[in-house]
Protein backbone atom coordinates (compact mmCIF):
# COMPACT_ATOMS: atom_id res chain seq x y z
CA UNK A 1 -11.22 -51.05 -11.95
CA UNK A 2 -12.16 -48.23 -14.62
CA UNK A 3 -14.43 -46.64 -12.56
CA UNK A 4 -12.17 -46.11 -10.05
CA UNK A 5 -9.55 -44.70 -12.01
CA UNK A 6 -12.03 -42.73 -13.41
CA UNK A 7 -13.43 -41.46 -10.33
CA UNK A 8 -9.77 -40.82 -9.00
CA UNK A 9 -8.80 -39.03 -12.46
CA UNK A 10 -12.35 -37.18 -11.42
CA UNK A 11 -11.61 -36.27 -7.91
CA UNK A 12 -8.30 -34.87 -9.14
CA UNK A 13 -9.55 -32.42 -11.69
CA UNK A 14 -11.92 -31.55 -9.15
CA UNK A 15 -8.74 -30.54 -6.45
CA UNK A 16 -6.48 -28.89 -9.15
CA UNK A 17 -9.60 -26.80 -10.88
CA UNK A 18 -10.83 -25.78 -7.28
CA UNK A 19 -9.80 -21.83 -7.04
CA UNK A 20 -7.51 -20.94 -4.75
CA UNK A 21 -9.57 -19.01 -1.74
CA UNK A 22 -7.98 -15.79 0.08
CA UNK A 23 -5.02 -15.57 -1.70
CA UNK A 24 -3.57 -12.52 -3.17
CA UNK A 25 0.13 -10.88 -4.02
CA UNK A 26 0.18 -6.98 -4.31
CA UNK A 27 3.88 -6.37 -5.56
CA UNK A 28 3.54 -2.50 -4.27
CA UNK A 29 5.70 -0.84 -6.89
CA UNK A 30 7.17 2.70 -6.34
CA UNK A 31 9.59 5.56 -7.00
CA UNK A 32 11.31 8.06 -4.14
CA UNK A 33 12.38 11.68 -4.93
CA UNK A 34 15.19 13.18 -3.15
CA UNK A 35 15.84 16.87 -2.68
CA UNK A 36 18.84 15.60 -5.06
CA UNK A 37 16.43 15.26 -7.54
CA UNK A 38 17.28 11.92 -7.57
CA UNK A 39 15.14 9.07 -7.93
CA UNK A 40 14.93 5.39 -6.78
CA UNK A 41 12.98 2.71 -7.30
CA UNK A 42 11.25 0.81 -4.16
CA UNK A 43 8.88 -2.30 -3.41
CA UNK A 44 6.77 -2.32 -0.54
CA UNK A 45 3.89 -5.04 -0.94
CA UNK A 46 1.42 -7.59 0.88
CA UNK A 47 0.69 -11.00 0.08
CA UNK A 48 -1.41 -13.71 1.50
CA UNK A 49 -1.35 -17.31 1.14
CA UNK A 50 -4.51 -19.57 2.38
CA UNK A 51 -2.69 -22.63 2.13
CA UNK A 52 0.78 -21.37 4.22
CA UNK A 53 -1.42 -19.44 6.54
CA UNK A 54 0.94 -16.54 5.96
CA UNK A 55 0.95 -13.12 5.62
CA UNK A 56 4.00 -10.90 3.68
CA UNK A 57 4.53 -7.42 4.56
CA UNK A 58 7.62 -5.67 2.66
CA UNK A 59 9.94 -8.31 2.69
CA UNK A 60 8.67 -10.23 5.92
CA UNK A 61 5.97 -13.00 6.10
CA UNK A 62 3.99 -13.60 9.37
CA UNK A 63 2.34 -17.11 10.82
CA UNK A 64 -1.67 -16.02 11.11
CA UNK A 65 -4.51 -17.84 10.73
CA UNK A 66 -6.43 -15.23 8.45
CA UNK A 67 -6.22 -11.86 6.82
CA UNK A 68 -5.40 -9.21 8.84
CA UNK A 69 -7.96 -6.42 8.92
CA UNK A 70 -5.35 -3.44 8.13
CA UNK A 71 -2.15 -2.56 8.10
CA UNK A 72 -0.95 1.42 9.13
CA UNK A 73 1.78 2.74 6.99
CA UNK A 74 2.84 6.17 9.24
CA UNK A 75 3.89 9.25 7.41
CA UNK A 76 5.96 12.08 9.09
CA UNK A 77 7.20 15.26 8.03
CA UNK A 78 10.45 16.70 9.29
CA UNK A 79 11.14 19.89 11.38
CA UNK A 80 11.92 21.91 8.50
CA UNK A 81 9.20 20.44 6.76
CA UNK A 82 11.23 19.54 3.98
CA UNK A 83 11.35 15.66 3.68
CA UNK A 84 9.19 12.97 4.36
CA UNK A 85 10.14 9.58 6.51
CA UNK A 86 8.32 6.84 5.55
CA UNK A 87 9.83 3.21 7.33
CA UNK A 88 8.22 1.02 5.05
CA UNK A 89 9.40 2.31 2.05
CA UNK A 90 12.87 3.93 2.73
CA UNK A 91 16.08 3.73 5.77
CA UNK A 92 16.27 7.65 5.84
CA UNK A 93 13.98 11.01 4.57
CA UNK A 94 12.96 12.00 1.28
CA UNK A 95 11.25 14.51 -0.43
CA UNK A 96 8.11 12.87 -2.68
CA UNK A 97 6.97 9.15 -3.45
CA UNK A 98 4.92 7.63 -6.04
CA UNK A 99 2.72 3.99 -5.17
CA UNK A 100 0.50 1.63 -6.97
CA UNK A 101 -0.52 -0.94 -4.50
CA UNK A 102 -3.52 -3.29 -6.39
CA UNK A 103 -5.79 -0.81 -8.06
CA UNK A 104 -4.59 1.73 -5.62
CA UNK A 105 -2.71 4.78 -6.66
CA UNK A 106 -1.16 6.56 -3.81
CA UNK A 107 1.51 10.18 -4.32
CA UNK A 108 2.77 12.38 -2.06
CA UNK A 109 4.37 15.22 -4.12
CA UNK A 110 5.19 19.25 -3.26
CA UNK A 111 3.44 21.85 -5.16
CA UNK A 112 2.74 25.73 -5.27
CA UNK A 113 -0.20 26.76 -3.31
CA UNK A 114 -1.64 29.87 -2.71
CA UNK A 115 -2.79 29.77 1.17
CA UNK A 116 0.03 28.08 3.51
CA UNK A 117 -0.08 24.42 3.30
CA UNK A 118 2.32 22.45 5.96
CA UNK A 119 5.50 21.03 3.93
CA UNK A 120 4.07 22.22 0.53
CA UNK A 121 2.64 18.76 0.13
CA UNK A 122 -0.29 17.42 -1.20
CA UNK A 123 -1.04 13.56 -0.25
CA UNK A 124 -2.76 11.92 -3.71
CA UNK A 125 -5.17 8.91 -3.02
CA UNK A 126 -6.68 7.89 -5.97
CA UNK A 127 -6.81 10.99 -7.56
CA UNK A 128 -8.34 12.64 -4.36
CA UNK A 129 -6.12 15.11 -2.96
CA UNK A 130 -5.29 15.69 0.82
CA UNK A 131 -3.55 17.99 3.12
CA UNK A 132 -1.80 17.30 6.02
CA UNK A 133 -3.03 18.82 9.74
CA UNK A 134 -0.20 18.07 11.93
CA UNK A 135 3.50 16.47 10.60
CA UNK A 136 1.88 13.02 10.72
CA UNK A 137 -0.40 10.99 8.91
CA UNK A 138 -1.20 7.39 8.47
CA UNK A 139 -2.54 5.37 5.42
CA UNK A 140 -4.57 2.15 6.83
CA UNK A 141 -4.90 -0.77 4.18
CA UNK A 142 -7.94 -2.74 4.47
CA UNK A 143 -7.94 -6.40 3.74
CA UNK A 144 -10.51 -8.50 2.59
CA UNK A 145 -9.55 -12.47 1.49
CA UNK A 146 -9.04 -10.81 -2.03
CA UNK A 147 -6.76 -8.60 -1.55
CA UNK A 148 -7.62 -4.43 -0.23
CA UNK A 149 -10.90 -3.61 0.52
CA UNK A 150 -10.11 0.15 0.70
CA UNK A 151 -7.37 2.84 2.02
CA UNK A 152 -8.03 5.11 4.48
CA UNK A 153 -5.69 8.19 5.67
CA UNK A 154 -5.77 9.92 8.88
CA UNK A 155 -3.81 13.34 9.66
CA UNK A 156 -5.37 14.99 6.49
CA UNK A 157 -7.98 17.29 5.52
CA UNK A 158 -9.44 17.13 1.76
CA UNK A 159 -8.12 19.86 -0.73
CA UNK A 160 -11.15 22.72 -0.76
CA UNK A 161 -9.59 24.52 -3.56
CA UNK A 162 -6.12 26.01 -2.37
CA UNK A 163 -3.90 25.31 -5.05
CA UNK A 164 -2.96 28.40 -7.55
């Protein structure tokens, strides 16, 4: 009778000490700028649980049997090229945002340059700094079962040096 309580007490340990495989939660904390000047506060994250077999986007969670490989967040420019849309993150335009998403850093702010840039803006990935080609661009998230493997953005070039 001991042994078997202590094999049970055993197995238990075993089940609770086990680490949890392929799950993350990446709150995705961040500030928008409005040509106001005013500034608000927004949460755009992903999660994964193993156990639930579901993933969270934003607010929403989705039935799937594993990670997803990415996720695309689009980023479009107005006509005037004065405000940004961004659906994830806000209902309507604004002018700049700031993003930390895991170890990810991500800022899309207006600045002085000397040679025409589109919009003014400069797209910040980790301290690398992009330009935009056209009025869109899209940042692709990369999942592994740990949480992002990497960002990628299409629509951009890389900054060769045109700021003042």
């Amino acid at each position: 009778m001991l042994n078997i309580k202590k094999n049970l007490f055993l197995i238990t340990i075993l089940f609770i000490t086990l680490p949890a495989f392929a799950n993350f939660n990446l709150m995705g904390n961040g500030t928008l700028t409005y040509p106001t000047g005013i500034s608000k506060p927004f949460n755009f994250g992903f999660a994964w649980n193993d156990k639930t077999q579901k993933f969270t986007i934003g607010k929403k969670s989705y039935s799937m049997e594993q990670v997803p490989d990415s996720y695309s967040i689009a980023l479009a420019i107005s006509k005037n090229e004065k405000t940004i849309w961004v659906q994830e993150f806000a209902k309507g335009y604004f002018e700049q945002f700031e993003w930390n998403i895991g170890k990810h850093h991500v800022q899309l702010k207006k600045e002085k340059f000397e040679n025409q840039v589109l919009g003014n803006y400069v797209l910040i990935l980790d301290e690398n700094q992009y330009f935009f080609t056209s009025r869109a661009a899209s940042l692709t998230i990369k999942f592994n079962e740990s949480g992002i493997k990497g960002i990628s953005i299409d629509g951009v070039t890389k900054d060769f040096g045109t700021k003042k």
